[in-house]
C-alpha atoms as a PDB file:
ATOM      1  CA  UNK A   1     -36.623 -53.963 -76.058  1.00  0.00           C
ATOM      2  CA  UNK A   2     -33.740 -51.193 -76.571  1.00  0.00           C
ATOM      3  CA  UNK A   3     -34.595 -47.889 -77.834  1.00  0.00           C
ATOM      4  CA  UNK A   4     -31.629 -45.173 -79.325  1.00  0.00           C
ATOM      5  CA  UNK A   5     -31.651 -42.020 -80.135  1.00  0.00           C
ATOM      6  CA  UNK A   6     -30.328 -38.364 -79.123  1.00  0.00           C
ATOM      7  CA  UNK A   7     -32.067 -36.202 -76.224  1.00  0.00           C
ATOM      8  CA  UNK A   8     -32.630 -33.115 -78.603  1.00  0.00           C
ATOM      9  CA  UNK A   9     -35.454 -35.711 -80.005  1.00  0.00           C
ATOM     10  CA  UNK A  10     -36.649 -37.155 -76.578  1.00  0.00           C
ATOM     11  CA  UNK A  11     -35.771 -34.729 -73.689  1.00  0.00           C
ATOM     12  CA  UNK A  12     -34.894 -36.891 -70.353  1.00  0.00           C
ATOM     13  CA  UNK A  13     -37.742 -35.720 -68.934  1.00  0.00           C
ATOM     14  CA  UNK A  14     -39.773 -37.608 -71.639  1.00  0.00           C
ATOM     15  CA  UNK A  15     -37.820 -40.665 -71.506  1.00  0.00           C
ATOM     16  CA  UNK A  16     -37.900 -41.172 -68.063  1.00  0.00           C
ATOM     17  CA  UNK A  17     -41.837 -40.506 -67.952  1.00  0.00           C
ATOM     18  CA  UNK A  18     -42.123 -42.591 -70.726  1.00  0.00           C
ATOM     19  CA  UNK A  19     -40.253 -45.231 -68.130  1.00  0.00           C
ATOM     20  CA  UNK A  20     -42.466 -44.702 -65.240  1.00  0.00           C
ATOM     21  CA  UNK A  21     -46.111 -44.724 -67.206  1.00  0.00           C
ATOM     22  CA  UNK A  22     -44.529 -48.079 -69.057  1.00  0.00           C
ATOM     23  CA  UNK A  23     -43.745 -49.913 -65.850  1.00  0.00           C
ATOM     24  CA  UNK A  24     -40.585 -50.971 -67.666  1.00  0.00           C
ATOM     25  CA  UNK A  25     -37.633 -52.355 -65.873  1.00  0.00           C
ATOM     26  CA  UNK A  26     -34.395 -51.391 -67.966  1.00  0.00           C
ATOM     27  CA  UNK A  27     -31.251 -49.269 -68.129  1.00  0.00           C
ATOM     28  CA  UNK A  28     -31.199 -45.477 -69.593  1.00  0.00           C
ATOM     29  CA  UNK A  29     -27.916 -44.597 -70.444  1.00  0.00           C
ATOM     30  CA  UNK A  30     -26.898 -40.872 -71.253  1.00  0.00           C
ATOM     31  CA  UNK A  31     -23.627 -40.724 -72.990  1.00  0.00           C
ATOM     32  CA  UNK A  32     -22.104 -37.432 -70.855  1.00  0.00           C
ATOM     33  CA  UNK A  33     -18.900 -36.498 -72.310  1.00  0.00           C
ATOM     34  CA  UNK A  34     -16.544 -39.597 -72.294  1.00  0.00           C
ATOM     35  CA  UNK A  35     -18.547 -40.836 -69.484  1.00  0.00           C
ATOM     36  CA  UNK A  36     -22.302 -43.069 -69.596  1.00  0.00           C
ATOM     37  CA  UNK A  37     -24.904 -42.037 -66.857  1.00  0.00           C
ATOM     38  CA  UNK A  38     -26.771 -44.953 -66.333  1.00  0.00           C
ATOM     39  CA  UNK A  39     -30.747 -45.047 -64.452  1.00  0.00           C
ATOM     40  CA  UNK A  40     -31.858 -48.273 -63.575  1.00  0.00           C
ATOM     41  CA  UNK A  41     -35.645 -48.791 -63.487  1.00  0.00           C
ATOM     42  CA  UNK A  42     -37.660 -51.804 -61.720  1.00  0.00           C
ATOM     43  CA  UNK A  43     -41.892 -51.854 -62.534  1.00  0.00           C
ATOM     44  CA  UNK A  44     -40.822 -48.291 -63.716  1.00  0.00           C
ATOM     45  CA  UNK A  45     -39.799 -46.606 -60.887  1.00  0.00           C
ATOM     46  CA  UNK A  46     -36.085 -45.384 -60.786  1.00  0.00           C
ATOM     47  CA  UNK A  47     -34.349 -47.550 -58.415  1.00  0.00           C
ATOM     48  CA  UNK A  48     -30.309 -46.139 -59.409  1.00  0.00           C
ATOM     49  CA  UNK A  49     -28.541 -43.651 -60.768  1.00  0.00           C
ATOM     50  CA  UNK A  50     -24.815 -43.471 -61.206  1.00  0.00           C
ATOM     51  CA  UNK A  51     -22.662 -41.198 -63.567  1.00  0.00           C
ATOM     52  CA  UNK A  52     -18.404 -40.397 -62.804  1.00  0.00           C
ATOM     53  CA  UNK A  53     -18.613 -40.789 -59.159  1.00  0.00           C
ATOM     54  CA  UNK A  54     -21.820 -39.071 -58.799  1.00  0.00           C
ATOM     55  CA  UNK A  55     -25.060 -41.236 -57.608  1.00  0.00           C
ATOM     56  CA  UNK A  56     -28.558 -40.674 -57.351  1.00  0.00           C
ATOM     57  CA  UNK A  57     -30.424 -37.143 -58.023  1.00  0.00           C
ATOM     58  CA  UNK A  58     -27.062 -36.006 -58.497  1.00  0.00           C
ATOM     59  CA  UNK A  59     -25.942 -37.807 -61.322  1.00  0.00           C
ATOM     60  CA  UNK A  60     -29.463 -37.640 -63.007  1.00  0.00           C
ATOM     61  CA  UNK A  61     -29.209 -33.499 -62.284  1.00  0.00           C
ATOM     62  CA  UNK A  62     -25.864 -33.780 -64.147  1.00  0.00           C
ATOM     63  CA  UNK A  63     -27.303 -35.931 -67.113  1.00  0.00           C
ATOM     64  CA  UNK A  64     -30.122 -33.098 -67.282  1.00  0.00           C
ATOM     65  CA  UNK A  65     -27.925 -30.487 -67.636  1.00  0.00           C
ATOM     66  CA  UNK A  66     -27.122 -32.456 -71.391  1.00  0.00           C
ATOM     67  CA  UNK A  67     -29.461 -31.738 -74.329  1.00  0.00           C
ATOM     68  CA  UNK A  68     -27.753 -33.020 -77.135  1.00  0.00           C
ATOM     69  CA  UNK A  69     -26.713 -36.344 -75.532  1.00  0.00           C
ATOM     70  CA  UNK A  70     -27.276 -39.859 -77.150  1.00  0.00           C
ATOM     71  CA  UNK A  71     -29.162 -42.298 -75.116  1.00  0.00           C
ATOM     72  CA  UNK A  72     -30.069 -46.110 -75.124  1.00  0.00           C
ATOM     73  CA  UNK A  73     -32.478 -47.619 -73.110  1.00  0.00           C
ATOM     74  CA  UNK A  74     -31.906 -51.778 -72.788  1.00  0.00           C
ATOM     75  CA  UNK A  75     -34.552 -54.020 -71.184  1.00  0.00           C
ATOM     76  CA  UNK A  76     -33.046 -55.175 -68.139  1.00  0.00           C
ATOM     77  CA  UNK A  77     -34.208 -56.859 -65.218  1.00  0.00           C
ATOM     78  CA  UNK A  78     -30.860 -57.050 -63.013  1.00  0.00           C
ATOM     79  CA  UNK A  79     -31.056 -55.922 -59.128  1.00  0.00           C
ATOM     80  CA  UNK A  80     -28.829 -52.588 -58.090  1.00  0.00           C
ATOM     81  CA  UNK A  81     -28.766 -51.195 -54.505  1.00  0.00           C
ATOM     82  CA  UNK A  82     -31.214 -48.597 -54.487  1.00  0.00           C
ATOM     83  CA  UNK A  83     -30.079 -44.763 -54.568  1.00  0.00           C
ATOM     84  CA  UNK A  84     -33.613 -43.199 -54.855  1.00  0.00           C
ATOM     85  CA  UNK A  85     -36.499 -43.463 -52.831  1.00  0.00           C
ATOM     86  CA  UNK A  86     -38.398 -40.268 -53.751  1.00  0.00           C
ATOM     87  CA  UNK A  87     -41.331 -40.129 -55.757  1.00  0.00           C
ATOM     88  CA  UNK A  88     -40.669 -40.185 -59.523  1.00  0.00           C
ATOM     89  CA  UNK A  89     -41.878 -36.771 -60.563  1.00  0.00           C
ATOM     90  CA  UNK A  90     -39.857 -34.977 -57.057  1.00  0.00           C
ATOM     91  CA  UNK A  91     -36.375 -36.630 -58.783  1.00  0.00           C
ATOM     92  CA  UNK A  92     -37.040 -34.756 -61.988  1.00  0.00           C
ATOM     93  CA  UNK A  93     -37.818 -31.327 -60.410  1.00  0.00           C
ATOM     94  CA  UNK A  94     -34.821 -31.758 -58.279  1.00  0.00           C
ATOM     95  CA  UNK A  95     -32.636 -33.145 -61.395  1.00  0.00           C
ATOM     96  CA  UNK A  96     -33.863 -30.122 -63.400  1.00  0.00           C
ATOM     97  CA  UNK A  97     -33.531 -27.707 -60.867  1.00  0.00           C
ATOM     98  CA  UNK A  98     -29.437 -29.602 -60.861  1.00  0.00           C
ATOM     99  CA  UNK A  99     -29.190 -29.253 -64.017  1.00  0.00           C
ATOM    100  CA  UNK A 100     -29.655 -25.262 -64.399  1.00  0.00           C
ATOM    101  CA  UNK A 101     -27.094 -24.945 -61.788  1.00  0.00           C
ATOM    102  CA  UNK A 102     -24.937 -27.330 -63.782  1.00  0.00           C
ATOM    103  CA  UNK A 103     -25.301 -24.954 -66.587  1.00  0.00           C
ATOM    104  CA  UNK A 104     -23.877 -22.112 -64.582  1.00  0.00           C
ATOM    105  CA  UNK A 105     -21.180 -23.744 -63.357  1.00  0.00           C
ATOM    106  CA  UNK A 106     -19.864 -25.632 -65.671  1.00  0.00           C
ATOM    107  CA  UNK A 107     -17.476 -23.293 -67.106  1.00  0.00           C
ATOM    108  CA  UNK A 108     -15.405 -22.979 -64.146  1.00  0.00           C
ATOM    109  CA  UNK A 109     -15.971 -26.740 -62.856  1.00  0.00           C
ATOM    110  CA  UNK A 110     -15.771 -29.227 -65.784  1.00  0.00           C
ATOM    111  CA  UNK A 111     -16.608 -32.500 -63.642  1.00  0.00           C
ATOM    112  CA  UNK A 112     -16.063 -32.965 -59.962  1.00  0.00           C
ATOM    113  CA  UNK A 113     -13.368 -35.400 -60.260  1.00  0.00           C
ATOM    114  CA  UNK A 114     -11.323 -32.319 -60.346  1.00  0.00           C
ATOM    115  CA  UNK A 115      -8.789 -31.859 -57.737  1.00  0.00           C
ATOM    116  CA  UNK A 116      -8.984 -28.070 -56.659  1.00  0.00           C
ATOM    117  CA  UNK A 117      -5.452 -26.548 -55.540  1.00  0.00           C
ATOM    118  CA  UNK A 118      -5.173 -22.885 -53.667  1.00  0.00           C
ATOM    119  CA  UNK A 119      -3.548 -20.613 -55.333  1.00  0.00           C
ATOM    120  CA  UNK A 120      -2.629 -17.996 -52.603  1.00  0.00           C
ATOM    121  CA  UNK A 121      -1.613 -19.245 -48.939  1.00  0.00           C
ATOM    122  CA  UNK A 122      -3.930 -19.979 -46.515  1.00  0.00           C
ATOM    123  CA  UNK A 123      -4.798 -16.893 -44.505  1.00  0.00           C
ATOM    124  CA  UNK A 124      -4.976 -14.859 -47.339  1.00  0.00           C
ATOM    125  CA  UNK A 125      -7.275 -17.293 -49.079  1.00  0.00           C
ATOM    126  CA  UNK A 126      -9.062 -17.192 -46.266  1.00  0.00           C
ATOM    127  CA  UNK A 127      -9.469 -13.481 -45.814  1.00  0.00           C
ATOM    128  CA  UNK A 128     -10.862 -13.417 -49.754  1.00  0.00           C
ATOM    129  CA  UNK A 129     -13.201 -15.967 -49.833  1.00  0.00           C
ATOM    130  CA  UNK A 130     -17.031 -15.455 -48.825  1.00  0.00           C
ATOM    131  CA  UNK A 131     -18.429 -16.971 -45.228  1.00  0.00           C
ATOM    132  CA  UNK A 132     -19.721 -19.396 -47.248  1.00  0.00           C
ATOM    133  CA  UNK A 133     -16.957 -20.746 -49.220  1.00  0.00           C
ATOM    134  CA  UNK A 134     -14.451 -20.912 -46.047  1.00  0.00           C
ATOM    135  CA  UNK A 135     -15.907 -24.332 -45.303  1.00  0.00           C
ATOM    136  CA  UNK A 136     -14.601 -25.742 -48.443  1.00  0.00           C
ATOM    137  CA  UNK A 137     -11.049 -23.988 -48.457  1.00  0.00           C
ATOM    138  CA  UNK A 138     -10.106 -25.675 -45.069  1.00  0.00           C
ATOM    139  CA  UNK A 139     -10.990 -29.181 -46.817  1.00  0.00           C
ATOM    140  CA  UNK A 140      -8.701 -27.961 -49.993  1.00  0.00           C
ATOM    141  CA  UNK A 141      -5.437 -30.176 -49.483  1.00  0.00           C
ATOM    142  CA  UNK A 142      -4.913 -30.233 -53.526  1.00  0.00           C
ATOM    143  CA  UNK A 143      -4.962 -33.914 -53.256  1.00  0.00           C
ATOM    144  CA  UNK A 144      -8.626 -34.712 -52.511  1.00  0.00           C
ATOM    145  CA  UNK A 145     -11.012 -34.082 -55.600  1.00  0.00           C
ATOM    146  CA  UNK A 146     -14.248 -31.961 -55.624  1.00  0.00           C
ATOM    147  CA  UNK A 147     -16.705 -35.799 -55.031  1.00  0.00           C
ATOM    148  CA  UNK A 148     -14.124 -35.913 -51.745  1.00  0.00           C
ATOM    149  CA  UNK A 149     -14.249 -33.191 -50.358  1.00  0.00           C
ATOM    150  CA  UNK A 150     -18.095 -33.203 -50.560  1.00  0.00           C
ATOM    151  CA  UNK A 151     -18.337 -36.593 -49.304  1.00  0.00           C
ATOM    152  CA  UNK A 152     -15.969 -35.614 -46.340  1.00  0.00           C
ATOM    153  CA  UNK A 153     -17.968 -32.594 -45.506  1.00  0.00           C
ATOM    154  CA  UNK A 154     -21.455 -34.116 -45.932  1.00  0.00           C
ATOM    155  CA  UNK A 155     -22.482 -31.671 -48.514  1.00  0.00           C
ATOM    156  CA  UNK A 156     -24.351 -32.424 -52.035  1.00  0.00           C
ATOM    157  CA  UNK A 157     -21.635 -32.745 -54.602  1.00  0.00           C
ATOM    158  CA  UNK A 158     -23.914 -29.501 -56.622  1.00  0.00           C
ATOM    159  CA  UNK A 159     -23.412 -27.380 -53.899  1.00  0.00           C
ATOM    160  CA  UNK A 160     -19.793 -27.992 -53.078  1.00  0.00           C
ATOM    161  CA  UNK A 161     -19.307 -27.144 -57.136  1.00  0.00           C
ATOM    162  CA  UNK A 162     -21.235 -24.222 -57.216  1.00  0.00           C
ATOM    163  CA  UNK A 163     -18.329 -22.690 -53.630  1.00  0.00           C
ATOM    164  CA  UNK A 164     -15.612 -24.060 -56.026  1.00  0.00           C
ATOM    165  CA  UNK A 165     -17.156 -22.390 -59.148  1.00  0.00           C
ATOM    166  CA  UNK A 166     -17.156 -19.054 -56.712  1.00  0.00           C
ATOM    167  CA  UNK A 167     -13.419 -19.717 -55.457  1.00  0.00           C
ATOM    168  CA  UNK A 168     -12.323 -20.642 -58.909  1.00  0.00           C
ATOM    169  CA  UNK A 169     -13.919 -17.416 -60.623  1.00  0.00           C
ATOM    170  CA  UNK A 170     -11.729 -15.197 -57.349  1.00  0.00           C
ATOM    171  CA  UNK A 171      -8.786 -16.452 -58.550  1.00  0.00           C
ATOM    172  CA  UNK A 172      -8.253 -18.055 -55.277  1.00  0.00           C
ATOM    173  CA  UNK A 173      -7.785 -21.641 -56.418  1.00  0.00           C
ATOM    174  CA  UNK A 174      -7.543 -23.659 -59.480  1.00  0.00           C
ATOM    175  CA  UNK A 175      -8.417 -27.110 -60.883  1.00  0.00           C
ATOM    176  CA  UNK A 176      -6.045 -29.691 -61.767  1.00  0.00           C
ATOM    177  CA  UNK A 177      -6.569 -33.342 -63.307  1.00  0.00           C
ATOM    178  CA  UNK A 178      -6.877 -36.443 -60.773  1.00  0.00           C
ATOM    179  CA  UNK A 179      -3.772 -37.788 -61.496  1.00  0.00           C
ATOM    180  CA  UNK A 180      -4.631 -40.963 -63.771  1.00  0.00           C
ATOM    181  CA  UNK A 181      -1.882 -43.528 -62.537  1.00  0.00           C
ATOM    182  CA  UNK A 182       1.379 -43.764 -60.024  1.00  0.00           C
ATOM    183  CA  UNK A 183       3.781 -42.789 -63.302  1.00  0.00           C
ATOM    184  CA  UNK A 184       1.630 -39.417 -64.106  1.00  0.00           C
ATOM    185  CA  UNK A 185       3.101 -37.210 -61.372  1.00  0.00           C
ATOM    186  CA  UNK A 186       2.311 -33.901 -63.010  1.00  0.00           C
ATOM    187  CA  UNK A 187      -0.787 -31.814 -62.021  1.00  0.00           C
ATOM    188  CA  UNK A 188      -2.244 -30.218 -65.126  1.00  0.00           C
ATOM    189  CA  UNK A 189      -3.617 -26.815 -64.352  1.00  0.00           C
ATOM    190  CA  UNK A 190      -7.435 -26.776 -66.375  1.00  0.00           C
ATOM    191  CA  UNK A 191      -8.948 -23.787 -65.096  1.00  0.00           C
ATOM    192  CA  UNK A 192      -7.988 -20.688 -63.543  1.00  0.00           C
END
């Protein structure tokens, strides 16, 4: 079984409903920029989700936060290492709920492969940013990228995004490219 089409004619929500009352064991994939977001159902419950780096509600909440995407789901019955456990319905409040925040801060954060680089030294950084964004400018080497730096610091990849978005919008840091191999040693500057 393989069904195609865009999610401006079946919403995610939809599709993965339609997964869960079918008891189908597949693959959805979300085509999210250059990148595929893939969700793995087994009996029809959502066993994996995995999209550039991000796993789980997290990379479902990204793939909600597309509504012109194209989509595929393929009958599959292959075995992944589970990254939900919550009930069906609580992953796609929480992805929606992602996904709006998404929305608002995708302007200033792109993806969170980004590498995020301070723009003023330290202290003063320090002395401009909010209580709650300090956290995240003593992890900012400009080496380690946005999915790092939350992983380091224990903190959903969304909320880490929605500091940098804040940081970002100060003008206290920008975003550079993760450098793509050994020969490209030039950061790119994408937003500022």
């Amino acid at each position: 079984m393989q069904l195609e089409g865009s999610l401006e004619q079946f919403p995610l929500r939809e599709l993965i409903e339609m997964a869960v009352y079918s008891s189908v064991s597949g693959v959805l994939e979300v085509q999210v920029g250059p990148d595929a977001g893939r969700i793995f159902f087994r009996d029809g419950l959502p066993q994996h989700a995995e999209l550039s780096g991000l796993h789980g509600v997290d990379a479902i909440g990204r793939m909600f936060a597309e509504r012109n995407a194209p989509f595929r789901f393929v009958a599959d019955s292959t075995p992944v290492t589970p990254t939900l456990w919550m009930d069906p319905w609580e992953i796609i409040e929480l992805a929606e709920h992602q996904a709006r925040t998404w929305s608002m801060v995708r302007d200033y954060v792109p993806v969170p492969q980004m590498i995020p680089i301070l723009r003023v030294p330290g202290p003063t950084a320090a002395s401009l940013a909010s209580e709650e964004t300090r956290p995240l400018l003593a992890a900012i080497d400009g080496k380690r990228t946005i999915l790092d730096i939350a992983h380091d610091l224990s903190i959903a990849p969304i909320d880490v995004c929605v500091g940098i978005a804040s940081l970002v919008q100060q003008h206290i840091i920008t975003l550079a490219a993760p450098q793509r191999s050994s020969t490209d040693a030039a950061e790119a500057p994408i937003r500022e």
